[in-house]
C-alpha atoms as a PDB file:
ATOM      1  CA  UNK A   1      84.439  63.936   3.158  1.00  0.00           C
ATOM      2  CA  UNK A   2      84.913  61.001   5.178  1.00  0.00           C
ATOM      3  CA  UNK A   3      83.401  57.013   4.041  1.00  0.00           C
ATOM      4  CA  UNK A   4      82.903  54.579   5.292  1.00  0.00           C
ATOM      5  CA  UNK A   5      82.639  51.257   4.012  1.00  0.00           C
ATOM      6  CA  UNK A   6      80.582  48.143   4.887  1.00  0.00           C
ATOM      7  CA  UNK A   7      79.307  44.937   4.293  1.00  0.00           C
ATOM      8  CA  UNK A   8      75.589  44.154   3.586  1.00  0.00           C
ATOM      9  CA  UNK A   9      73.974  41.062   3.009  1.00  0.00           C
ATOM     10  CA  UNK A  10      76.407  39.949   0.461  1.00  0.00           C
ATOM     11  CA  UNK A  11      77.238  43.330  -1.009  1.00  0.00           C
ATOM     12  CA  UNK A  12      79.764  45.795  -0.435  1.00  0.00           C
ATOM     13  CA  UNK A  13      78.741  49.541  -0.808  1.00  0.00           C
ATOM     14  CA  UNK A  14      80.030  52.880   0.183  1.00  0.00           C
ATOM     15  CA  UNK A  15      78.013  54.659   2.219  1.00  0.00           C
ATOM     16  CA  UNK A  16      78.426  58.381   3.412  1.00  0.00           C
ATOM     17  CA  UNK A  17      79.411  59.216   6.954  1.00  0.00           C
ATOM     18  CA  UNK A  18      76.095  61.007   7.302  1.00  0.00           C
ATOM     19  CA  UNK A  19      73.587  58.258   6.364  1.00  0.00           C
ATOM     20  CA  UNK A  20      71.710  55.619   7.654  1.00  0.00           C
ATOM     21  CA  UNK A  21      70.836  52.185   6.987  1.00  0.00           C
ATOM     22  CA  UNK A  22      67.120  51.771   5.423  1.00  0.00           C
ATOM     23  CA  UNK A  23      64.769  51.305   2.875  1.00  0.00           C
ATOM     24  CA  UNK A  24      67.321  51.466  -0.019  1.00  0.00           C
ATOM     25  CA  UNK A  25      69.403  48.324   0.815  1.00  0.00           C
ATOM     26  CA  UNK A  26      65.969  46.654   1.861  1.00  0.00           C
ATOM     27  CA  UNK A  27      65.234  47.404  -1.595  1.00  0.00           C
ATOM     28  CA  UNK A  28      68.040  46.175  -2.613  1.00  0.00           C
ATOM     29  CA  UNK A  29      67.857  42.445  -1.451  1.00  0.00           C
ATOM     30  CA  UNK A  30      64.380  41.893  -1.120  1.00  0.00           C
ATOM     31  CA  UNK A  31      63.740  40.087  -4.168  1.00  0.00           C
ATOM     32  CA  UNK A  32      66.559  38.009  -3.750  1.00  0.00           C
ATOM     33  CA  UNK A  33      65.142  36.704  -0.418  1.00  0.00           C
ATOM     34  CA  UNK A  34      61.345  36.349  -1.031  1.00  0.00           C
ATOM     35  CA  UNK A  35      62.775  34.216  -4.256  1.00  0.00           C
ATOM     36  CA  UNK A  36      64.633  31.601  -1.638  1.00  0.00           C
ATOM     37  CA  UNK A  37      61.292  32.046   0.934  1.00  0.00           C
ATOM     38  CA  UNK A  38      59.060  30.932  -1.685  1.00  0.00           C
ATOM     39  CA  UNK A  39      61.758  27.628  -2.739  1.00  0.00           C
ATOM     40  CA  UNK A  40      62.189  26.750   1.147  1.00  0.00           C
ATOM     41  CA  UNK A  41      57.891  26.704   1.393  1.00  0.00           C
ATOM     42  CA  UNK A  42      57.575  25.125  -2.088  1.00  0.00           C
ATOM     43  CA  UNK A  43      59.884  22.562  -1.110  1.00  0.00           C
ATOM     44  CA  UNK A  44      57.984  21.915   2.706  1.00  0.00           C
ATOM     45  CA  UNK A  45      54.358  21.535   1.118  1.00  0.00           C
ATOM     46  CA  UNK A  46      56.009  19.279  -1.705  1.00  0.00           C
ATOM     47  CA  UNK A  47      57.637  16.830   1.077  1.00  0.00           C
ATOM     48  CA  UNK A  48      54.606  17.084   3.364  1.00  0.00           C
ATOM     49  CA  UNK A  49      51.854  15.728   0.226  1.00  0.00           C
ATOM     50  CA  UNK A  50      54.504  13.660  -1.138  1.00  0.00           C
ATOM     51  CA  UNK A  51      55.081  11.705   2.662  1.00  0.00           C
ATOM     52  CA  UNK A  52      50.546  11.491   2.764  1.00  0.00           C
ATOM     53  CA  UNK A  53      50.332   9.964  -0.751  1.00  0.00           C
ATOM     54  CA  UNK A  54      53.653   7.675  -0.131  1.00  0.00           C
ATOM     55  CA  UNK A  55      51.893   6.976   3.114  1.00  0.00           C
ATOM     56  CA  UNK A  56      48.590   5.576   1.548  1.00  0.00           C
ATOM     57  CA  UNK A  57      50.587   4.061  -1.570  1.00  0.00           C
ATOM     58  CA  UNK A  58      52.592   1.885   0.964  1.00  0.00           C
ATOM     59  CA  UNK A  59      49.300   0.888   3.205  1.00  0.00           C
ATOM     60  CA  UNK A  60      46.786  -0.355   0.570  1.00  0.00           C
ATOM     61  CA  UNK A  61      46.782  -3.951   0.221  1.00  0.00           C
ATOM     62  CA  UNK A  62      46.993  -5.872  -3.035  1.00  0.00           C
ATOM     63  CA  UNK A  63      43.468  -6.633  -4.524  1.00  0.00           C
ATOM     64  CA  UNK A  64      42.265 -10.647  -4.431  1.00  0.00           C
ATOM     65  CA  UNK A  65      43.084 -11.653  -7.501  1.00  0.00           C
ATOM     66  CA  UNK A  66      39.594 -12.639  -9.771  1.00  0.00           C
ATOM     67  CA  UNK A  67      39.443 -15.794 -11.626  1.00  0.00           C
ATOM     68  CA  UNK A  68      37.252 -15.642 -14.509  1.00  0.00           C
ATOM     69  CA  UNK A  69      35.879 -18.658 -16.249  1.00  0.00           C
ATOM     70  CA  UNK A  70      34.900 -18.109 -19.751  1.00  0.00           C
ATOM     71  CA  UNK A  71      31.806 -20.787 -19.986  1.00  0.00           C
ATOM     72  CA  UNK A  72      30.502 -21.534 -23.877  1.00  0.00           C
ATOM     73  CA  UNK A  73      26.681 -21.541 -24.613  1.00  0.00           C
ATOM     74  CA  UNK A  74      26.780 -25.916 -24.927  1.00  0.00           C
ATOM     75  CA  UNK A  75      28.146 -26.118 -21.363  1.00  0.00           C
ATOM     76  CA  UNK A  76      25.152 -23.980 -19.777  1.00  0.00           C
ATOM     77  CA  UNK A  77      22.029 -26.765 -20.844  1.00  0.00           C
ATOM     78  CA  UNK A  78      18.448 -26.240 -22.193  1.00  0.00           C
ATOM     79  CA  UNK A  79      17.056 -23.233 -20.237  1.00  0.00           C
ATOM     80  CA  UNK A  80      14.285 -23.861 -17.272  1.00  0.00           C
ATOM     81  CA  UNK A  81      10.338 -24.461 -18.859  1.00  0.00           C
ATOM     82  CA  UNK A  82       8.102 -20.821 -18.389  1.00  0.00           C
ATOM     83  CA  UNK A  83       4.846 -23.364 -17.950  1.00  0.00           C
ATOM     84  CA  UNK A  84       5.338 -26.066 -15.552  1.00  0.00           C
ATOM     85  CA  UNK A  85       7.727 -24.754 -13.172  1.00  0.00           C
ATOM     86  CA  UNK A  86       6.080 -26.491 -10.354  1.00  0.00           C
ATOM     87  CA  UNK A  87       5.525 -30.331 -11.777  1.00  0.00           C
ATOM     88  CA  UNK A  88       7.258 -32.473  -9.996  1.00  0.00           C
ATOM     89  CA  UNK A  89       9.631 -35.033 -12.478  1.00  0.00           C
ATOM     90  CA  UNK A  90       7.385 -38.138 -13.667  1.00  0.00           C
ATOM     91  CA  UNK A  91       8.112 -41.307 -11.598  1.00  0.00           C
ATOM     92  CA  UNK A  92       8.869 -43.966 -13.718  1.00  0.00           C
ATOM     93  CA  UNK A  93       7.241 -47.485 -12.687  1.00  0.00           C
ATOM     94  CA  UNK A  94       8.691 -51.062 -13.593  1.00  0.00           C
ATOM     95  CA  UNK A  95       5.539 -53.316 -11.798  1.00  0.00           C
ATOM     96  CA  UNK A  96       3.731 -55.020 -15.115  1.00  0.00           C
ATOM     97  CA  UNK A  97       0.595 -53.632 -15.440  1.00  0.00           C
ATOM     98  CA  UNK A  98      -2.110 -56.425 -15.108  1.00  0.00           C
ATOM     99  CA  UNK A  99      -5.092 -56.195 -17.857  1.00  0.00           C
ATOM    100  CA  UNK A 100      -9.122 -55.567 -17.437  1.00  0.00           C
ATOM    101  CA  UNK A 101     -10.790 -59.272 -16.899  1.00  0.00           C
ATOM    102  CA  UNK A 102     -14.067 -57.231 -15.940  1.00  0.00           C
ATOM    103  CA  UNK A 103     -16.253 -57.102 -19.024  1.00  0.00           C
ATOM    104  CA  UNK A 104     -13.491 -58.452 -21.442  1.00  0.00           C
ATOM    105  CA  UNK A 105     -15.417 -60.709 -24.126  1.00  0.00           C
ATOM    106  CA  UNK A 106     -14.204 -64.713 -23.588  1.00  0.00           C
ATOM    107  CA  UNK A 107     -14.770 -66.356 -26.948  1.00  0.00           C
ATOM    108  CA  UNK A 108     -16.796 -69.778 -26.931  1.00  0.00           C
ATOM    109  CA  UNK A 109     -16.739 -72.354 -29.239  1.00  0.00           C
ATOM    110  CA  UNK A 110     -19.481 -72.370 -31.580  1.00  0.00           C
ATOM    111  CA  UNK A 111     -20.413 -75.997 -30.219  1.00  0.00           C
ATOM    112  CA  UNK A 112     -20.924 -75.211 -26.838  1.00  0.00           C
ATOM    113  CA  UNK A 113     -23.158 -71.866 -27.642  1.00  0.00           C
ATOM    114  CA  UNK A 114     -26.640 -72.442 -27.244  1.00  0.00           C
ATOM    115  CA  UNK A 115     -28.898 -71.548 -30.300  1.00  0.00           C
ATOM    116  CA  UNK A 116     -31.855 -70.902 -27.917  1.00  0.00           C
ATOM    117  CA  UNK A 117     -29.918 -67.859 -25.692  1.00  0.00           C
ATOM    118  CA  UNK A 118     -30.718 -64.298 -26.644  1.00  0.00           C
ATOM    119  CA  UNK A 119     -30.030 -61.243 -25.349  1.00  0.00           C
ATOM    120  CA  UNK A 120     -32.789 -59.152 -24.050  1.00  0.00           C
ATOM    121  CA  UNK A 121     -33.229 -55.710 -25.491  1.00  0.00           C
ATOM    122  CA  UNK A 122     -33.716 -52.325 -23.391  1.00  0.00           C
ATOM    123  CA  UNK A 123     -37.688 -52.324 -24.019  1.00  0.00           C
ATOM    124  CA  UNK A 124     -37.989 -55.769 -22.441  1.00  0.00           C
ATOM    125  CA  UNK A 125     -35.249 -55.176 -19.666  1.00  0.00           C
ATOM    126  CA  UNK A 126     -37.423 -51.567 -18.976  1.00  0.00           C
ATOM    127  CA  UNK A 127     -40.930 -53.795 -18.545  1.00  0.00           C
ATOM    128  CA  UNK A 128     -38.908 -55.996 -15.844  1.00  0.00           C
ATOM    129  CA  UNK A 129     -40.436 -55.119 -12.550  1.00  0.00           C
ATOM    130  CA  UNK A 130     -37.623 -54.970  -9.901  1.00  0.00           C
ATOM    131  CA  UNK A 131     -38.081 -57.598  -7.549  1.00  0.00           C
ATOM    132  CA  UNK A 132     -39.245 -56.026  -3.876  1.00  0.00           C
ATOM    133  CA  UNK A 133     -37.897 -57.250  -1.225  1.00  0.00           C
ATOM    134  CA  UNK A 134     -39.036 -58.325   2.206  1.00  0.00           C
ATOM    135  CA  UNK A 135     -39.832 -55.713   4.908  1.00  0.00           C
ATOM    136  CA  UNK A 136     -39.289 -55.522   8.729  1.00  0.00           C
ATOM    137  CA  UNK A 137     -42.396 -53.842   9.136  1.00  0.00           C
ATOM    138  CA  UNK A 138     -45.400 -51.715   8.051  1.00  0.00           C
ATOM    139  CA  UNK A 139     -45.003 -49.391   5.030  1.00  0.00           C
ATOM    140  CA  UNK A 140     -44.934 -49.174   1.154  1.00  0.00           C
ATOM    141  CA  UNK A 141     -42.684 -52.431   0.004  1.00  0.00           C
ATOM    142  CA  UNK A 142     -42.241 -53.372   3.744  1.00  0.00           C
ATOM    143  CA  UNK A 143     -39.991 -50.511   5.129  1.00  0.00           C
ATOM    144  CA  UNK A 144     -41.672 -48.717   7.672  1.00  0.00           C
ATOM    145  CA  UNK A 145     -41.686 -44.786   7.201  1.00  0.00           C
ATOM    146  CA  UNK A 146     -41.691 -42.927  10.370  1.00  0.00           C
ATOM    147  CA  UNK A 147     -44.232 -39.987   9.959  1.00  0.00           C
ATOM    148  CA  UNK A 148     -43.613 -37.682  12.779  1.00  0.00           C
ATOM    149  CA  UNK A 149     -39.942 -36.665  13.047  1.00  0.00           C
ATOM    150  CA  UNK A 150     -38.782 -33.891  15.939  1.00  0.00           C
ATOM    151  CA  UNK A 151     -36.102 -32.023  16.027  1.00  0.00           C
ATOM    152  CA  UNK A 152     -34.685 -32.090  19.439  1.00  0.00           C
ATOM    153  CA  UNK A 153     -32.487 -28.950  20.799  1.00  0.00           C
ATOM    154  CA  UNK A 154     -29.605 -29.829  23.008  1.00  0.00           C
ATOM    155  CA  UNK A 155     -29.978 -26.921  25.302  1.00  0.00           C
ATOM    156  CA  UNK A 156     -30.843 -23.165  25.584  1.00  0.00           C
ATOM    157  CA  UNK A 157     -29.397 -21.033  22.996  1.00  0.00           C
ATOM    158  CA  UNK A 158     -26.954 -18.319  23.640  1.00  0.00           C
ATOM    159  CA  UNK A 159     -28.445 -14.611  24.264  1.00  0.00           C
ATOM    160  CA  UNK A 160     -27.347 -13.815  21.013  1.00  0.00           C
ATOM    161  CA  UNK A 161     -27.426 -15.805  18.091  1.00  0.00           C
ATOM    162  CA  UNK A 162     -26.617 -14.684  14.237  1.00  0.00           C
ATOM    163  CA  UNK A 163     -29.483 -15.785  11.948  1.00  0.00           C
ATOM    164  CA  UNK A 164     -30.371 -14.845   8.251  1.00  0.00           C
ATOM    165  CA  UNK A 165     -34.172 -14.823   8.866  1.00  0.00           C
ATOM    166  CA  UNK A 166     -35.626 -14.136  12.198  1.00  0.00           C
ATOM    167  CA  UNK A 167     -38.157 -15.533  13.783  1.00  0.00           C
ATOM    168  CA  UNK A 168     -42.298 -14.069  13.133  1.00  0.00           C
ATOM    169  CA  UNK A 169     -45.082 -14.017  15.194  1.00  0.00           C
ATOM    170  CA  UNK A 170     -47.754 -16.837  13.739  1.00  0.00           C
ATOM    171  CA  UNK A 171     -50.273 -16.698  16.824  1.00  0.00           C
ATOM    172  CA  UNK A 172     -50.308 -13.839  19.616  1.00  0.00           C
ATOM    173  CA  UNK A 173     -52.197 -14.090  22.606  1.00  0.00           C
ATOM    174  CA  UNK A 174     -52.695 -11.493  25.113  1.00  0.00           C
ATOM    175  CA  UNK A 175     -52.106 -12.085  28.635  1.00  0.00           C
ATOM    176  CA  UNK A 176     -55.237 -12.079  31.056  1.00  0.00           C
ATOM    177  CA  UNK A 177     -55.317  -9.126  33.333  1.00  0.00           C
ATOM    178  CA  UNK A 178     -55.044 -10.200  37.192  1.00  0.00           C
ATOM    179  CA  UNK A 179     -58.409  -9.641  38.661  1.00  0.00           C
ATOM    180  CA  UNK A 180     -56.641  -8.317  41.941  1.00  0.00           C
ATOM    181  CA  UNK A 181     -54.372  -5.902  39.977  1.00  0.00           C
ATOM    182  CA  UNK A 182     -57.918  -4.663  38.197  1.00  0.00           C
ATOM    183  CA  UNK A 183     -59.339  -4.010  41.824  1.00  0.00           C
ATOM    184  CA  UNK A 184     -56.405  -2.166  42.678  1.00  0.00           C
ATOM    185  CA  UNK A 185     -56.109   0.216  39.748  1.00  0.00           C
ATOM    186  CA  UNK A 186     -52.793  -1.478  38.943  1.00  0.00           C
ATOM    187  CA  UNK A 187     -50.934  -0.805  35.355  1.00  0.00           C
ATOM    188  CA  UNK A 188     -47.441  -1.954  34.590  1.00  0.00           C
ATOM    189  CA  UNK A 189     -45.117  -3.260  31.489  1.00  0.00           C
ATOM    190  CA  UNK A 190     -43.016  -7.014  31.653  1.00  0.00           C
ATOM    191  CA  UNK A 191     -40.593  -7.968  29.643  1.00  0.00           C
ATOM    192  CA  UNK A 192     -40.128 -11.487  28.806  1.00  0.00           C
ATOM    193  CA  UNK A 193     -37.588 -13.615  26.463  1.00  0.00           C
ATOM    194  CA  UNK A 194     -38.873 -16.832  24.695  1.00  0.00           C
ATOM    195  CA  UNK A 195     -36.829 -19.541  24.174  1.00  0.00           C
ATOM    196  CA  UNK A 196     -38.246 -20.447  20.519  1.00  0.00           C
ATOM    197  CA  UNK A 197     -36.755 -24.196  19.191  1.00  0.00           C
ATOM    198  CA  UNK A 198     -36.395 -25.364  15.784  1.00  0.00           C
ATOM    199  CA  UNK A 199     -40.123 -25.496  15.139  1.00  0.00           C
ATOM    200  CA  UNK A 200     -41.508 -22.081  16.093  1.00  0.00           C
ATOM    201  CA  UNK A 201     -42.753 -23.409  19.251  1.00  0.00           C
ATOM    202  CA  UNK A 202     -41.849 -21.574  22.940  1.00  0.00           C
ATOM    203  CA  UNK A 203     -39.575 -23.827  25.307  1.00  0.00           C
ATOM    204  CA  UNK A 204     -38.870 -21.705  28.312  1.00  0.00           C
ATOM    205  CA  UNK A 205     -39.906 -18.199  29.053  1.00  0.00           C
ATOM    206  CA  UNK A 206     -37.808 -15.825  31.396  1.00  0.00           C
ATOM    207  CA  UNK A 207     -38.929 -12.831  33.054  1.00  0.00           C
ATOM    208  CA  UNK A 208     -36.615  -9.940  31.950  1.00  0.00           C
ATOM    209  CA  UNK A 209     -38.178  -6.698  33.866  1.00  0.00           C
ATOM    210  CA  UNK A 210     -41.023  -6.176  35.453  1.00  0.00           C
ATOM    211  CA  UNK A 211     -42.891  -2.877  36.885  1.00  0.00           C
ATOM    212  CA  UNK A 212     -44.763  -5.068  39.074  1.00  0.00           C
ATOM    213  CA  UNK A 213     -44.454  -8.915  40.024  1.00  0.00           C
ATOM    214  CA  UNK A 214     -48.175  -9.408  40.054  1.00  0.00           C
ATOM    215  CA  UNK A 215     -48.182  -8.927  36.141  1.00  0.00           C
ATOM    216  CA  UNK A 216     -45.248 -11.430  35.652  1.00  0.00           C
ATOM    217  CA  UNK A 217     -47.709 -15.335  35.868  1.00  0.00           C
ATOM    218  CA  UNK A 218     -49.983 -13.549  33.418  1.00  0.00           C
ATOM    219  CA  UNK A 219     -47.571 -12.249  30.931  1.00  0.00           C
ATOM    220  CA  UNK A 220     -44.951 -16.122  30.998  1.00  0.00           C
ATOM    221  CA  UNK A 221     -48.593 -18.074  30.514  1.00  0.00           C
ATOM    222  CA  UNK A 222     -49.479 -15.647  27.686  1.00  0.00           C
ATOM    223  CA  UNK A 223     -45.995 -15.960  26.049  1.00  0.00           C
ATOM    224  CA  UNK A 224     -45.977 -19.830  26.370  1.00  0.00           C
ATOM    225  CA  UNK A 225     -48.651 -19.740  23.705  1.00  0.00           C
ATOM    226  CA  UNK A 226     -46.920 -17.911  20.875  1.00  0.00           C
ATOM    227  CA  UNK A 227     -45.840 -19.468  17.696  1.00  0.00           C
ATOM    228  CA  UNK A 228     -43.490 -18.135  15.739  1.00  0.00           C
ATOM    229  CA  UNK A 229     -41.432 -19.380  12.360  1.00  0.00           C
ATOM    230  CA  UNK A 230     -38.189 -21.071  12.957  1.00  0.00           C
ATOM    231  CA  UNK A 231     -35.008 -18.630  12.487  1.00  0.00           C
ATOM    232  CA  UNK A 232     -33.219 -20.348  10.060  1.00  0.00           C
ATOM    233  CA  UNK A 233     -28.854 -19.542   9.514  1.00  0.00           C
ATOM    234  CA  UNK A 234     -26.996 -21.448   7.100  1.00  0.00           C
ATOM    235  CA  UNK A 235     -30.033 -22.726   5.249  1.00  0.00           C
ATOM    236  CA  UNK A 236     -31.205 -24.639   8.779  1.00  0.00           C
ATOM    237  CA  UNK A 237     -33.718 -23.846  11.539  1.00  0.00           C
ATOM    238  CA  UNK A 238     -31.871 -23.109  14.668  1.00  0.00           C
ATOM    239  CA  UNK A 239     -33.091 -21.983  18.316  1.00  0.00           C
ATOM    240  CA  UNK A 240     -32.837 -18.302  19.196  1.00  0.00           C
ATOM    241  CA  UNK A 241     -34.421 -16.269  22.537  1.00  0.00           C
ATOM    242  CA  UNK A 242     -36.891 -13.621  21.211  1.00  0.00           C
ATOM    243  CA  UNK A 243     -38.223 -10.641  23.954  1.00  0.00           C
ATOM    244  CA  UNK A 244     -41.541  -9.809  23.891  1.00  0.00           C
ATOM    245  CA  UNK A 245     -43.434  -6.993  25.954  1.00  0.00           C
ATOM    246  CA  UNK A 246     -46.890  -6.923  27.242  1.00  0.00           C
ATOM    247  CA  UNK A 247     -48.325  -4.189  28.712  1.00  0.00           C
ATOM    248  CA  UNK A 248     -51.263  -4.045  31.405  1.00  0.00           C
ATOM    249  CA  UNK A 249     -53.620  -0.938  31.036  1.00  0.00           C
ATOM    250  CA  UNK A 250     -57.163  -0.491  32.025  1.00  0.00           C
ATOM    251  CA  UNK A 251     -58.570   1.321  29.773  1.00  0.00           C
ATOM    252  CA  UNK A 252     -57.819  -1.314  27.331  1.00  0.00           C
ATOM    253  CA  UNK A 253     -60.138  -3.724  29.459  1.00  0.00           C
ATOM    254  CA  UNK A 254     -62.800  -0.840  29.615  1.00  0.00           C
END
């Protein structure tokens, strides 16, 4: 039989005329060559990290350096005071301080003191009337008392004023019915605010509504006749407006 001899990858074997190149010499070699594959990408991935890390190594810049001062417990002073954080430092001042000549005892010679001077004691001071002095007009020790103060308003009081106490009726008078609007058959409601001062008294009186104007003299002459007590806000009187309805019926006046 005839061979035939070749060359494969490094080895020489004899091979038959009749067979063909395969499996067996891939068999052969392959652990030869996955052995170098695995070096070659062993060796990449080493040279690719190693090139990163050099990389990084090479860019980082050298730390400031840090100076440290070792300080002792003497050089850091008596610690801050926990209670008078906020007092300012005393101020220290050189002016001489002049002495008390009010009520300071002078001594006297014995030769000039009078033997006849004494000092009144606190029962005879206390039966000393005080002297009264002159007056610029009628009145108890010649001051004139004014009896009849008024307390003036300067002007009309807002429509709404905050008070602690309210004003109360003292004296209500009802308004006379209109002897035209009793011929008539007439009946209505008005509506009036009172301007009350400082003393309970009314000051102006305003017409608010009316169901008909021939109502409106009677009720304003009826509510200038009220009395009230003063509203009184921080412990004062003070002016407020107060409404007040009257009503006109007939068979009231029946």
């Amino acid at each position: 039989m005839a061979k035939l001899s070749m060359a494969g990858a490094g080895s020489t074997g004899t091979v038959s005329a009749g067979s063909k190149y395969g499996a067996i010499e891939l068999k052969a070699v392959y652990q030869k060559y996955w052995f170098r594959g695995f070096l070659i990408a062993v060796a990449i991935h080493a040279v690719g990290f190693g090139s990163y890390y050099l990389a990084q190594v090479l860019g980082e810049e050298e730390p400031p350096p840090i100076n440290v001062r070792i300080l002792k417990y003497s050089d850091l002073g008596p610690p801050p005071s926990l209670t008078n954080t906020n007092v300012p430092p005393p101020v220290s001042v050189s002016a001489p301080v002049a002495k008390p000549t009010v009520g300071a005892p002078v001594p006297v010679p014995d030769a000039e003191a009078s033997p006849e001077q004494t000092i009144a004691t606190q029962t005879e001071m206390s039966q000393v009337a005080a002297p009264i002095g002159e007056g610029f007009g009628d009145g108890v020790g010649g001051v004139q008392i004014q009896q009849d103060i008024r307390i003036e308003d300067d002007g009309p009081p807002a429509d709404f004023v905050a008070v602690e106490k309210e004003p109360v009726v003292v004296r209500k008078v009802e308004p006379k019915y209109p002897e035209l609007a009793m011929r008539a058959g007439l009946e209505g409601r008005v509506w009036v605010k009172i301007w009350v001062d400082r003393e309970g008294k009314p000051k102006q009186v305003v017409v608010l509504k009316s169901d008909a104007e021939i109502f409106n003299d009677a009720a304003v002459e009826a509510a200038k006749q009220f009395l009230f007590t003063p509203a009184y806000m921080n412990n004062g009187p003070v002016s407020v407006w107060v409404s007040v309805p009257f009503r006109f019926k007939l068979a009231d006046r029946k």
